[in-house]
N, C-alpha and C. Protein backbone atom coordinates (compact mmCIF):
# COMPACT_ATOMS: atom_id res chain seq x y z
N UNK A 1 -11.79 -10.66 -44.72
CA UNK A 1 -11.80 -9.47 -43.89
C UNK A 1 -12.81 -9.68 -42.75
N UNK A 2 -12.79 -9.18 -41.78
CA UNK A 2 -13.29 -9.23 -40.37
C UNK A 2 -14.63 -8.75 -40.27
N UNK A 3 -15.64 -9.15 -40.06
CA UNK A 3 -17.32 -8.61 -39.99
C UNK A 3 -16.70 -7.39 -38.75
N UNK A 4 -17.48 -6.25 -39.27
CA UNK A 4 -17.84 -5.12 -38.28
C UNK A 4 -18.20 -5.71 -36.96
N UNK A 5 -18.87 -6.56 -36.82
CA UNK A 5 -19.34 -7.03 -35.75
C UNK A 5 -18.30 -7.83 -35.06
N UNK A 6 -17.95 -8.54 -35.19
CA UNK A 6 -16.52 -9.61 -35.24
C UNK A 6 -15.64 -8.35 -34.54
N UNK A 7 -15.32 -7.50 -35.22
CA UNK A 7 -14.22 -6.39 -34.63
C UNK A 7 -14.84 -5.33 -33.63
N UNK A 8 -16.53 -5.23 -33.21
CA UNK A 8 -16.65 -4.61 -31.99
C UNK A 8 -16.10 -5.48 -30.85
N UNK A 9 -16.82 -6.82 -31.41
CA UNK A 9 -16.62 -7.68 -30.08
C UNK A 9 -15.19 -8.00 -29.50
N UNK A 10 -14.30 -7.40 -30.08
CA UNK A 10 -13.21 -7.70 -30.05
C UNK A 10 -12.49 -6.92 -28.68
N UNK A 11 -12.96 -5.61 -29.69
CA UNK A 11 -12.76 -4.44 -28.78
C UNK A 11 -13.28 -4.30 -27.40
N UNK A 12 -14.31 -4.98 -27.16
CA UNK A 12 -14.77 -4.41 -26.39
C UNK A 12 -14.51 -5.88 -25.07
N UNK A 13 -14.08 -6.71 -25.71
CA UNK A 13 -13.30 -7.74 -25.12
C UNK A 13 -12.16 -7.26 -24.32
N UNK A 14 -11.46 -6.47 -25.20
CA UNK A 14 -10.07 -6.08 -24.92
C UNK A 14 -10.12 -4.65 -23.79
N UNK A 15 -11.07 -4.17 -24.02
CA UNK A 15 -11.21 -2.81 -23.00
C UNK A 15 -12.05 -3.48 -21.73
N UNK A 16 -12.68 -4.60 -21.85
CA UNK A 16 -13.53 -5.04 -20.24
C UNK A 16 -12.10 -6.45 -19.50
N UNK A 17 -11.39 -6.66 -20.72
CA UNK A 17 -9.75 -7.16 -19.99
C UNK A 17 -8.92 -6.22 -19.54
N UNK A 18 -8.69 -5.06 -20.18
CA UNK A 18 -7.91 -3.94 -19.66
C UNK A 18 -8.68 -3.15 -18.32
N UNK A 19 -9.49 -3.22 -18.36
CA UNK A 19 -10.34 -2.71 -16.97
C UNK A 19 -10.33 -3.58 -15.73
N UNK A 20 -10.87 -4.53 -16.23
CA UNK A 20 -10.39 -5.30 -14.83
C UNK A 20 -8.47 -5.64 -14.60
N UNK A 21 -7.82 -5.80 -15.58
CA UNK A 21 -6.29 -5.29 -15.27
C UNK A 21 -6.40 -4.23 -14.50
N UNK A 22 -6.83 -3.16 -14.57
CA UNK A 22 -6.46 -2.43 -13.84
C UNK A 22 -6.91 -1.81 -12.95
N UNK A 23 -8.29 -2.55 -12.85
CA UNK A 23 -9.32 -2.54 -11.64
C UNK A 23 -8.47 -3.12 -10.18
N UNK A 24 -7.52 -4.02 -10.27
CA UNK A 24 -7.19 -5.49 -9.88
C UNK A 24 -5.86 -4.69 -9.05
N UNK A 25 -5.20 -3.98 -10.01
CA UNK A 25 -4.31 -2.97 -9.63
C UNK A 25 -3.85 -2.30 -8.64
N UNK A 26 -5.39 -1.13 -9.13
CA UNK A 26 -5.76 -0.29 -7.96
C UNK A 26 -6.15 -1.00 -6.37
N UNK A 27 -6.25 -2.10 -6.15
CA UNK A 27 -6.88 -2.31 -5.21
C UNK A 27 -6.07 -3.85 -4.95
N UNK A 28 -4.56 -4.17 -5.22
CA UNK A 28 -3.87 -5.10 -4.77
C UNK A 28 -3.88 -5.68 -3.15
N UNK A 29 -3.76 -4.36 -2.56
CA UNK A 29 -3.35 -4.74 -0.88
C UNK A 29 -4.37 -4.18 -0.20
N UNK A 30 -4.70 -5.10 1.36
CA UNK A 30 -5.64 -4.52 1.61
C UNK A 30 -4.92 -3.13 2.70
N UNK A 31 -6.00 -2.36 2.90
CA UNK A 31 -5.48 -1.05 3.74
C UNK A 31 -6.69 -1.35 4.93
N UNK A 32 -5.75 -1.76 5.93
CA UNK A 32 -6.26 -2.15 7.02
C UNK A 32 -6.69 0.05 8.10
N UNK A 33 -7.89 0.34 8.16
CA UNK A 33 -7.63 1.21 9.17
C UNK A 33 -7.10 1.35 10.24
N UNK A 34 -6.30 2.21 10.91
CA UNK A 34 -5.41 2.39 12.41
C UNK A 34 -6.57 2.16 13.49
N UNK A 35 -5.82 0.94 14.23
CA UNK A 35 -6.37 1.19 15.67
C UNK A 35 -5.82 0.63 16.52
N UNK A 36 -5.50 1.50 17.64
CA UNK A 36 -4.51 1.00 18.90
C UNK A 36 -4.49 -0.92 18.96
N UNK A 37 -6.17 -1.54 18.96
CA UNK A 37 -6.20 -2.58 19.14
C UNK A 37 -5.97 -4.00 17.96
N UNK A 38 -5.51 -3.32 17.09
CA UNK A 38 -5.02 -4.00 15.87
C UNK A 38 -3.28 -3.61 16.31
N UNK A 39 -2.95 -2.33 16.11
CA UNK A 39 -1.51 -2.31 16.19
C UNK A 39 -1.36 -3.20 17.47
N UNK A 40 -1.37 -3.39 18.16
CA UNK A 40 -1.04 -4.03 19.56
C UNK A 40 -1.19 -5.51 19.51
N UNK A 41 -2.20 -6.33 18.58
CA UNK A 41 -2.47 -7.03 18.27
C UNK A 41 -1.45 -7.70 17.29
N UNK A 42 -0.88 -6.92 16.31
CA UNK A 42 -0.01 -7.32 15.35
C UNK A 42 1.60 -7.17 16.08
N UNK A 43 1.18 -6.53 16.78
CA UNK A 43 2.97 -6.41 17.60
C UNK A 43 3.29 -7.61 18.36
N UNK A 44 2.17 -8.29 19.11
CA UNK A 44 2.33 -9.23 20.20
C UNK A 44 2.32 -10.54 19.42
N UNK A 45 1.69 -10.74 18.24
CA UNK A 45 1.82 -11.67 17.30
C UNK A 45 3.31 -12.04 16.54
N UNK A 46 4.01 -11.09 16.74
CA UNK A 46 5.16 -10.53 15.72
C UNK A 46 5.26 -10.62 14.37
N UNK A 47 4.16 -9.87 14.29
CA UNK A 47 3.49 -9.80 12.72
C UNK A 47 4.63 -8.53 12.09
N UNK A 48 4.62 -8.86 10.92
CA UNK A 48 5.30 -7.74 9.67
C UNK A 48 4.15 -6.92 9.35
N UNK A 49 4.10 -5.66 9.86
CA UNK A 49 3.35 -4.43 8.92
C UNK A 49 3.91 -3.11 8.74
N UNK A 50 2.95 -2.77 8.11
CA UNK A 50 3.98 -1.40 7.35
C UNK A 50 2.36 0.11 8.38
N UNK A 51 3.18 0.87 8.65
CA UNK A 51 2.48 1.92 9.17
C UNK A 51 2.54 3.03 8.53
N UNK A 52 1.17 3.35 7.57
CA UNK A 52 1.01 4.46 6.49
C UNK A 52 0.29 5.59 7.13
N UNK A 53 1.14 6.62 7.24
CA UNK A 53 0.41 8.19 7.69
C UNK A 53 -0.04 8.51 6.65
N UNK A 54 -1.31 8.29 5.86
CA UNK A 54 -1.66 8.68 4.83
C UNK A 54 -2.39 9.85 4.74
N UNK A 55 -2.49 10.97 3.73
CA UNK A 55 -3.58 12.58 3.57
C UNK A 55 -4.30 11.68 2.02
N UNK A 56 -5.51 12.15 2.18
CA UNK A 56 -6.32 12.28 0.52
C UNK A 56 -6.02 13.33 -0.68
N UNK A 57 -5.27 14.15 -0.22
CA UNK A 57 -5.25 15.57 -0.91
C UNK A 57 -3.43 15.17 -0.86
N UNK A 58 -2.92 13.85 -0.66
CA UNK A 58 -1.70 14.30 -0.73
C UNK A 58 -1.01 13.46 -1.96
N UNK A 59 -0.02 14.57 -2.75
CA UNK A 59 0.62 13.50 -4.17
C UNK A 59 1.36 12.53 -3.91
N UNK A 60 2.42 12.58 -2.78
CA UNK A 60 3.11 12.29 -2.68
C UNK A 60 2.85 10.33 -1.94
N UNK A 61 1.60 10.73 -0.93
CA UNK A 61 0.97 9.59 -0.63
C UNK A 61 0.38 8.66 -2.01
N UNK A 62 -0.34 9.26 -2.63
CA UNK A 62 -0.61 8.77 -3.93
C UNK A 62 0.34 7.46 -4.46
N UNK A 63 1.41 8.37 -4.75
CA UNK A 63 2.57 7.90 -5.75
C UNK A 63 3.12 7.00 -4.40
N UNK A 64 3.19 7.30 -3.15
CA UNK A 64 3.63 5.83 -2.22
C UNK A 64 2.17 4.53 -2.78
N UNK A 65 1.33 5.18 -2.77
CA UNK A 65 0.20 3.98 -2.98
C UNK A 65 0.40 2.84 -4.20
N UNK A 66 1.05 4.07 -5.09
CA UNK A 66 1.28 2.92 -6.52
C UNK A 66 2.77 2.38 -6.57
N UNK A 67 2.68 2.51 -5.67
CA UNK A 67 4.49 2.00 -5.31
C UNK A 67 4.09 0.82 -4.37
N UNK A 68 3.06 0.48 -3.36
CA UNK A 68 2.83 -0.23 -2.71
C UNK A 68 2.60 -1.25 -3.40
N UNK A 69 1.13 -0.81 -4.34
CA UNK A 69 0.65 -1.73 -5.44
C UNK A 69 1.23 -2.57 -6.05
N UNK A 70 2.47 -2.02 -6.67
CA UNK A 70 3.09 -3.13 -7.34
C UNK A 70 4.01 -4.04 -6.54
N UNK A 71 4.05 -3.33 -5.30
CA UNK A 71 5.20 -4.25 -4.90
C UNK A 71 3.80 -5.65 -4.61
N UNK A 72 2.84 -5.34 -3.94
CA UNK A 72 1.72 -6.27 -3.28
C UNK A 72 1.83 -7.26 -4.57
N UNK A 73 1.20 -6.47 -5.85
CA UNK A 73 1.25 -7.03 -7.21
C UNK A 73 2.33 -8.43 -7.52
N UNK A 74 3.59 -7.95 -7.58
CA UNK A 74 4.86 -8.61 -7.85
C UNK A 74 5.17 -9.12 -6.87
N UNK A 75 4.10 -9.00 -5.25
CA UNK A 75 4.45 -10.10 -4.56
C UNK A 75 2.96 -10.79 -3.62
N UNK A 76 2.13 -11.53 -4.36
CA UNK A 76 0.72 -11.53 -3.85
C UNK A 76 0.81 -12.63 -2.32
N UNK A 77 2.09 -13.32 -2.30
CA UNK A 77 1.62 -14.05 -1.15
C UNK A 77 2.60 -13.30 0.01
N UNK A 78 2.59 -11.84 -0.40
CA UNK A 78 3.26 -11.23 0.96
C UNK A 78 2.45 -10.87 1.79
N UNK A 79 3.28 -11.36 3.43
CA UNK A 79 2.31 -11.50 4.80
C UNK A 79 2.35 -10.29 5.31
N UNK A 80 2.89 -9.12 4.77
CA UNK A 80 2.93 -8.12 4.91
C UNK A 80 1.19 -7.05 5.09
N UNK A 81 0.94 -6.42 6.40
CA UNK A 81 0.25 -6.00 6.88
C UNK A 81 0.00 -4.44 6.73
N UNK A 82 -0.84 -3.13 6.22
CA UNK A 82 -0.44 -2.43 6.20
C UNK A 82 -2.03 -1.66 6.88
N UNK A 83 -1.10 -0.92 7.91
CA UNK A 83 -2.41 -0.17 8.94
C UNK A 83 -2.15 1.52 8.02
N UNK A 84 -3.52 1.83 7.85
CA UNK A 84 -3.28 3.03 7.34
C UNK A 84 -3.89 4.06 9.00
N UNK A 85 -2.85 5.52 9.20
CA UNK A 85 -3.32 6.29 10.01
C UNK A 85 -3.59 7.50 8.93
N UNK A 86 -5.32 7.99 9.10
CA UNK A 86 -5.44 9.31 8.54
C UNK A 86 -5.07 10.00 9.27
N UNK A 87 -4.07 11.13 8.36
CA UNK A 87 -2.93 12.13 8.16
C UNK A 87 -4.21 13.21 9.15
N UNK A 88 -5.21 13.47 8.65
CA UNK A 88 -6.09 14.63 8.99
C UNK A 88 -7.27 13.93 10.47
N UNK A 89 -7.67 12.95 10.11
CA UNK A 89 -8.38 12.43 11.10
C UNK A 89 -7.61 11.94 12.46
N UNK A 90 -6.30 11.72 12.50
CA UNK A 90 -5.97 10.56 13.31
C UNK A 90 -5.02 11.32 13.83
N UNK A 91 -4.69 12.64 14.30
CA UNK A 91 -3.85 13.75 14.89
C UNK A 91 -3.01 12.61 16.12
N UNK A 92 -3.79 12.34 16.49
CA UNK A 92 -2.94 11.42 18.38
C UNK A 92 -2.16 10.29 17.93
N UNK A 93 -2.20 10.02 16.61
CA UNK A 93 -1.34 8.88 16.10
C UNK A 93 -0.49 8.92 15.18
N UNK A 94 -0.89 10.54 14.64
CA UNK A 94 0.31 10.86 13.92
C UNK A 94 1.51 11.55 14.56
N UNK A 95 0.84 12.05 16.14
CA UNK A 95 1.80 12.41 17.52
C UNK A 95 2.65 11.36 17.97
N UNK A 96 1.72 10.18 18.26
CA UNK A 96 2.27 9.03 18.84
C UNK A 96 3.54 8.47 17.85
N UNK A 97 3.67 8.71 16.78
CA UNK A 97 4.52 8.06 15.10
C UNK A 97 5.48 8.99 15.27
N UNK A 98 5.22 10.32 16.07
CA UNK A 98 5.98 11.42 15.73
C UNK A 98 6.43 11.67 14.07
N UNK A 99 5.16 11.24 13.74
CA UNK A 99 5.17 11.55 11.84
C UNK A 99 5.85 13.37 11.14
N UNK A 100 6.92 13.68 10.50
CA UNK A 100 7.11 14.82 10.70
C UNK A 100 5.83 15.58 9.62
N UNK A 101 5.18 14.50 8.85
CA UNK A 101 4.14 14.63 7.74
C UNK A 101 3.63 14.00 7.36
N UNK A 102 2.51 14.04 6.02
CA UNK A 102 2.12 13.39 5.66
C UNK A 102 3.13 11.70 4.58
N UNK A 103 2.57 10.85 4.51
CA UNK A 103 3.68 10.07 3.65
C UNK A 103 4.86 9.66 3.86
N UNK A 104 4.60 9.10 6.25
CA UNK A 104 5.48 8.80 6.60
C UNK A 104 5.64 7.47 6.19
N UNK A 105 6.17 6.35 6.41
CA UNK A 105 5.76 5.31 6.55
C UNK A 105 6.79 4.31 7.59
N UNK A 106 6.48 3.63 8.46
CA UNK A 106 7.03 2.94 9.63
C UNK A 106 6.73 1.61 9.30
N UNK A 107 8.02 0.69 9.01
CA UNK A 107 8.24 -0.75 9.00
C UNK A 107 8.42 -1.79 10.23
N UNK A 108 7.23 -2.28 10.35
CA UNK A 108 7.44 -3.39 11.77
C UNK A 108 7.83 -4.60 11.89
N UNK A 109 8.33 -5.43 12.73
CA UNK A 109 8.79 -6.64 12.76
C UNK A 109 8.26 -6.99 14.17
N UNK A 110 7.06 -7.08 14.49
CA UNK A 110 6.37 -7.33 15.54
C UNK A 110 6.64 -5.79 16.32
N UNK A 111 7.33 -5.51 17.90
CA UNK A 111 7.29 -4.51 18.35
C UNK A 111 8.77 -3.83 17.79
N UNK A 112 9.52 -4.22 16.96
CA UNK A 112 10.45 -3.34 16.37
C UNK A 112 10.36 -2.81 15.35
N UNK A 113 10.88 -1.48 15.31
CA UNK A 113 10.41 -0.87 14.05
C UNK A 113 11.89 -1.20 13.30
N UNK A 114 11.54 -1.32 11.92
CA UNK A 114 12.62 -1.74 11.17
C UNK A 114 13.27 -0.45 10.42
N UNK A 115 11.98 0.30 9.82
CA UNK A 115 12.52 0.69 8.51
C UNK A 115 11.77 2.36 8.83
N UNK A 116 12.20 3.52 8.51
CA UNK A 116 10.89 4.79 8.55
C UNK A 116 11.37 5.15 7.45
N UNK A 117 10.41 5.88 7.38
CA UNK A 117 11.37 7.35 5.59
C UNK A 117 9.70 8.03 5.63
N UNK A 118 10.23 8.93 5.18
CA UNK A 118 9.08 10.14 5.27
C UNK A 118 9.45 10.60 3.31
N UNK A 119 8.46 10.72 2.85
CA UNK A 119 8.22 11.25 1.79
C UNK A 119 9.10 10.44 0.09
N UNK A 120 9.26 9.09 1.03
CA UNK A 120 10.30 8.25 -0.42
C UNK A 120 8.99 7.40 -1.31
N UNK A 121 9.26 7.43 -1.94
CA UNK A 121 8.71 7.38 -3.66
C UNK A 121 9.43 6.41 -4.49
N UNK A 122 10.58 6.07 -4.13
CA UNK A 122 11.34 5.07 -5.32
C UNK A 122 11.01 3.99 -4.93
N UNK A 123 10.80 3.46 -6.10
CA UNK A 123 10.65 1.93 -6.06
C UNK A 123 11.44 1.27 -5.31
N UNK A 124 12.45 1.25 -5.82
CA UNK A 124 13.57 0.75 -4.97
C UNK A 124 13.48 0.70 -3.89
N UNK A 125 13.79 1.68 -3.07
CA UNK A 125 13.76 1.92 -1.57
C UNK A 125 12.85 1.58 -0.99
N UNK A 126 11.43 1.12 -1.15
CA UNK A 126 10.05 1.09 -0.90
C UNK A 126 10.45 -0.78 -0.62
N UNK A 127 10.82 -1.27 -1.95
CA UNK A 127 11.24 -2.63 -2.28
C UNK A 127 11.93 -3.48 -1.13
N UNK A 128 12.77 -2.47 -1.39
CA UNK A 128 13.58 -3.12 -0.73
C UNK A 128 13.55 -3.20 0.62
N UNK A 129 12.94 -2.45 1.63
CA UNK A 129 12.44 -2.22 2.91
C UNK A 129 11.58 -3.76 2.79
N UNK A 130 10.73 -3.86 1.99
CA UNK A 130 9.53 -4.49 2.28
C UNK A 130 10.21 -5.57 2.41
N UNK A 131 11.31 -5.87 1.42
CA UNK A 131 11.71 -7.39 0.79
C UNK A 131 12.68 -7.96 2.20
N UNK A 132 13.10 -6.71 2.60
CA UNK A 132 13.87 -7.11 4.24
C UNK A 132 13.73 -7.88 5.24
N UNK A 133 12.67 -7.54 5.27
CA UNK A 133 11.02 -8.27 5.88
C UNK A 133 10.61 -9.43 5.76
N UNK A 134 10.66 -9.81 4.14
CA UNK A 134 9.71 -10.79 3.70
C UNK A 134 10.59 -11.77 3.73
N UNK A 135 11.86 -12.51 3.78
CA UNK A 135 12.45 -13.48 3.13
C UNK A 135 12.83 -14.02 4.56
């Protein structure tokens, strides 16, 4: 039978592996902040990025975030770029997006936009935009 001790260390093995799992998670892609001189920068490059009207207070952004995650996750060497514009801070760029809200999101292919959807959440659809892109 297993020393008491033998079975903390175990545990506590298994909860500082499960933490950084999901430390690793949360924080897959980076979230580049909006700025005229980055977007302009990535357009003239004909860089792939994704343009997130993101709120803090919003669910729906949330649940796009963990939808991002895994896609970044299930795809770590994607060249995929993602400028976040705050929803509340960044009013002239959520004009300029003509964002109708929060949890728009705008797909680029240098200066063309590929892909928009305002308020989608499925995996799928999220996926598959990105994967349009990537191949």
């Amino acid at each position: 039978m297993p020393s008491l001790k033998l079975l903390k260390t175990a545990v506590i093995a298994i909860a500082a592996s499960l933490f950084l799992s999901l430390s690793a998670h949360a924080n897959s892609f980076e979230k580049i902040p909006f700025d005229k001189t980055t977007f302009d920068q990535l357009q003239a490059k004909d860089e792939t990025f994704l343009v997130d009207i993101y709120a803090t207070w919003c669910p729906t952004c949330k649940k796009q975030q963990q939808v991002l995650n895994d896609y970044f996750n299930a795809h770590p060497n994607s060249k995929i770029k993602v400028l976040v514009v705050d929803f509340d801070e960044q009013k002239e760029w959520v004009k300029y997006f003509k964002a109708p809200r929060q949890s728009s999101l705008y797909l680029y292919k240098g200066k063309e936009q590929v892909w928009f959807s305002v308020a989608e959440t499925r995996e799928q659809k999220i996926f598959s935009a990105l994967n349009s892109v990537s191949m």
